[in-house]
Protein backbone atom coordinates (compact mmCIF):
# COMPACT_ATOMS: atom_id res chain seq x y z
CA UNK A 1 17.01 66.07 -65.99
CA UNK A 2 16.52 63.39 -68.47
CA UNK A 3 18.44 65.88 -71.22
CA UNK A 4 21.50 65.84 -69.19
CA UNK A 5 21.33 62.41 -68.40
CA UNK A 6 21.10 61.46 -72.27
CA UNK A 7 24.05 64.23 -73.03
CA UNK A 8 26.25 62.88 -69.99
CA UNK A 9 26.16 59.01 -71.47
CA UNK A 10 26.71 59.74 -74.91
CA UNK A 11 30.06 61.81 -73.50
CA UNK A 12 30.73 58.70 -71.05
CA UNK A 13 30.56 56.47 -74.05
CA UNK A 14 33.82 58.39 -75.59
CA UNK A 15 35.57 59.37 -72.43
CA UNK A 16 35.90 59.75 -68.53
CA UNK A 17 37.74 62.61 -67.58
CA UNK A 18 35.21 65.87 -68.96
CA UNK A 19 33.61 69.04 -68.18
CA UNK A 20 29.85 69.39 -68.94
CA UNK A 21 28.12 72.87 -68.45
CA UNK A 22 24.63 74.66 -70.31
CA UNK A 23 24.90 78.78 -70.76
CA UNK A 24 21.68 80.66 -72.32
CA UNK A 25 23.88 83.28 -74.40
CA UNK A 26 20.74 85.55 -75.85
CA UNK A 27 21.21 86.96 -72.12
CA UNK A 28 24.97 87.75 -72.35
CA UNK A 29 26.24 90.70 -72.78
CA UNK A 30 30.11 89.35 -74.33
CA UNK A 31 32.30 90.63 -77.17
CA UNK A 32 32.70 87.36 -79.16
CA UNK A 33 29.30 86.76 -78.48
CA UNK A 34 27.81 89.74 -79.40
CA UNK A 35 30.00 89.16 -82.66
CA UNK A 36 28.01 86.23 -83.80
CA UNK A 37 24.40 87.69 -82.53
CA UNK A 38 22.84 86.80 -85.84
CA UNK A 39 24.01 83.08 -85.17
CA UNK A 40 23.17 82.91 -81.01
CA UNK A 41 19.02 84.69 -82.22
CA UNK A 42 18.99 81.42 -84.02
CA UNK A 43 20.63 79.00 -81.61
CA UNK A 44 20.29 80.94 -78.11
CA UNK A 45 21.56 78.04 -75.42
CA UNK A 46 25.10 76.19 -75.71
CA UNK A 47 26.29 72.99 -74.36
CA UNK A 48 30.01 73.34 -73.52
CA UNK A 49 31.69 69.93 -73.16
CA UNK A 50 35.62 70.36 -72.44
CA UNK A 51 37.77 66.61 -72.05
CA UNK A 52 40.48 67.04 -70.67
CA UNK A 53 43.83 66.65 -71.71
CA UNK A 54 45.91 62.85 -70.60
CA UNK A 55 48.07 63.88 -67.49
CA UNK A 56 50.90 62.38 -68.61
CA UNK A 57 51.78 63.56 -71.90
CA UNK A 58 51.07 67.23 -71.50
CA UNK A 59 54.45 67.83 -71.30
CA UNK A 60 55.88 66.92 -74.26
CA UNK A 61 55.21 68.61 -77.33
CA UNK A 62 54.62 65.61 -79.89
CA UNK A 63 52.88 63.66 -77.93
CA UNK A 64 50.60 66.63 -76.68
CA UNK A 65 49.88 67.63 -80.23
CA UNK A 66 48.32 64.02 -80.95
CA UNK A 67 46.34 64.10 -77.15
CA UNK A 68 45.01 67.36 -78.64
CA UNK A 69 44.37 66.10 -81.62
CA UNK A 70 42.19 62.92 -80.24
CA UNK A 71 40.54 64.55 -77.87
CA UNK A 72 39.49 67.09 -81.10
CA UNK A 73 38.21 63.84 -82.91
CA UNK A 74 36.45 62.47 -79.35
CA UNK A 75 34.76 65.96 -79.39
CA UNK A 76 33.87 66.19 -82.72
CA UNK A 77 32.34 62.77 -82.44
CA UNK A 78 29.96 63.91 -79.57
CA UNK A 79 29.00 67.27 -80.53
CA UNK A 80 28.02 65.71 -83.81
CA UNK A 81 25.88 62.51 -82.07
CA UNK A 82 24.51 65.18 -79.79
CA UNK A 83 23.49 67.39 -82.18
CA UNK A 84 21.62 64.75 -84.03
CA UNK A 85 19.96 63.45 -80.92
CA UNK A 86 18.88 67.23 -80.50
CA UNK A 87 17.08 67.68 -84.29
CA UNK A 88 15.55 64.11 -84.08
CA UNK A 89 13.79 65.85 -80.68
CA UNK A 90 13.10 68.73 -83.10
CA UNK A 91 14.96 70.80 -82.18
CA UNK A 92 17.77 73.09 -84.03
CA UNK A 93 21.24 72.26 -83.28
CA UNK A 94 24.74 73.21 -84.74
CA UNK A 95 27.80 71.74 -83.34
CA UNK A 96 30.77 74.46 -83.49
CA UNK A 97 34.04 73.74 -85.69
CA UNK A 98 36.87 74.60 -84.40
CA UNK A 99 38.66 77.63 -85.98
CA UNK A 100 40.75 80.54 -85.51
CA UNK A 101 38.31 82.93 -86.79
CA UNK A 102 36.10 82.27 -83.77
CA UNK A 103 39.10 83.44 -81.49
CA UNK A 104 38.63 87.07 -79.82
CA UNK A 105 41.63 89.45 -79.89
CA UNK A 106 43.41 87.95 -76.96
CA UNK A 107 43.49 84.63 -79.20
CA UNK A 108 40.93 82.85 -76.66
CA UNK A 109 38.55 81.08 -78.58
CA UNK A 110 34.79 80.86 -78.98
CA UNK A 111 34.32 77.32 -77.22
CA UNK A 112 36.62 78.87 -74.03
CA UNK A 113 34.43 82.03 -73.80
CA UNK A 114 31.44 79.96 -73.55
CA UNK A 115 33.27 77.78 -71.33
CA UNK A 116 33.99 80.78 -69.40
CA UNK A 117 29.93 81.99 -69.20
CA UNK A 118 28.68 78.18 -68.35
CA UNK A 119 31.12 78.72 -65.25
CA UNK A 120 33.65 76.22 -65.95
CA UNK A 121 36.76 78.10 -65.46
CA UNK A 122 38.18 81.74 -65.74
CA UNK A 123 40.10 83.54 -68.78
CA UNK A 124 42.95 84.42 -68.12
CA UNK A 125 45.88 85.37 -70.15
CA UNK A 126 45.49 83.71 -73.43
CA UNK A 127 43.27 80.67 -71.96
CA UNK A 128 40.70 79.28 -69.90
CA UNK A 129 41.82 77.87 -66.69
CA UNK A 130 39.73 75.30 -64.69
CA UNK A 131 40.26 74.87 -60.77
CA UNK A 132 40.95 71.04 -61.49
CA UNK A 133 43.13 71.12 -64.23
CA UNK A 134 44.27 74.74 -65.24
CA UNK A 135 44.52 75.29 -68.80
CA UNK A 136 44.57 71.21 -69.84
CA UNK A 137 41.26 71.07 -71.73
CA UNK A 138 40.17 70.72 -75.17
CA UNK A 139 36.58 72.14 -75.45
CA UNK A 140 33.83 71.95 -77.83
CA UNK A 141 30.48 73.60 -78.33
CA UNK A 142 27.14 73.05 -79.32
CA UNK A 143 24.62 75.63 -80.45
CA UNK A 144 20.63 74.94 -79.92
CA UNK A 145 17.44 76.56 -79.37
CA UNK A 146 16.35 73.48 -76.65
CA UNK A 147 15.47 74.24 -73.77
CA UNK A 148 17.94 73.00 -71.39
């Protein structure tokens, strides 16, 4: 398990509180998925990494809105380091954007679908909801053809 071991500290290194899970999505059988099946051929595994949201300022909507918007940069940080760490290895590796094309028709997005398949929560209504934290979580993905 040396790959998750080297995935796990680079996360560590940006935060405490995250969600780590591996999905193979060539054997899937998912709407948004099968939307971008040109794109999984080429980069059939993800790496989900969710952080969650600070407890404390959930609840108001300012101060959410910049939580969200750190825990974007924190993510974007490590599924760009990640990534890199992945082609130095050789391997192909695409970190996902966020973006509100890659949201299905119930406005859940790409990273919470494959969320969803790595087992790390459960859609419902208009999110993904972990057991720990309900719908709290700012996720990010990484596409690769390694074989993790």
């Amino acid at each position: 398990m040396k790959c998750e071991n080297v995935i796990r500290n680079v996360i560590e290194g940006e935060c405490e509180d995250y969600f780590l899970g591996v999905v193979d999505l060539s054997q899937i059988e998912n709407g948004i998925v099968e939307k971008y099946s040109s794109l999984i051929a080429e980069y059939p595994r993800a790496i989900s990494i969710g952080i969650t949201m600070p407890y404390k300022v959930v609840e108001k909507l300012q101060i959410e809105d910049m939580a969200y918007n750190e825990t974007n940069c924190q993510l974007k940080y490590i599924t760009s380091h990640l990534s890199s760490l992945l082609e130095q290895k050789g391997y192909r590796a695409l970190s996902v954007p966020k973006s509100k094309e890659m949201n299905d028709d119930s406005n859940v997005s790409f990273h919470e679908v494959v969320a969803n398949l790595a087992d790390m929560g459960e859609i419902k209504k208009n999110a993904l909801i972990t057991p720990e934290v309900g719908s709290k979580v700012n996720w990010g993905t990484i596409l690769t053809n390694a074989p993790i």
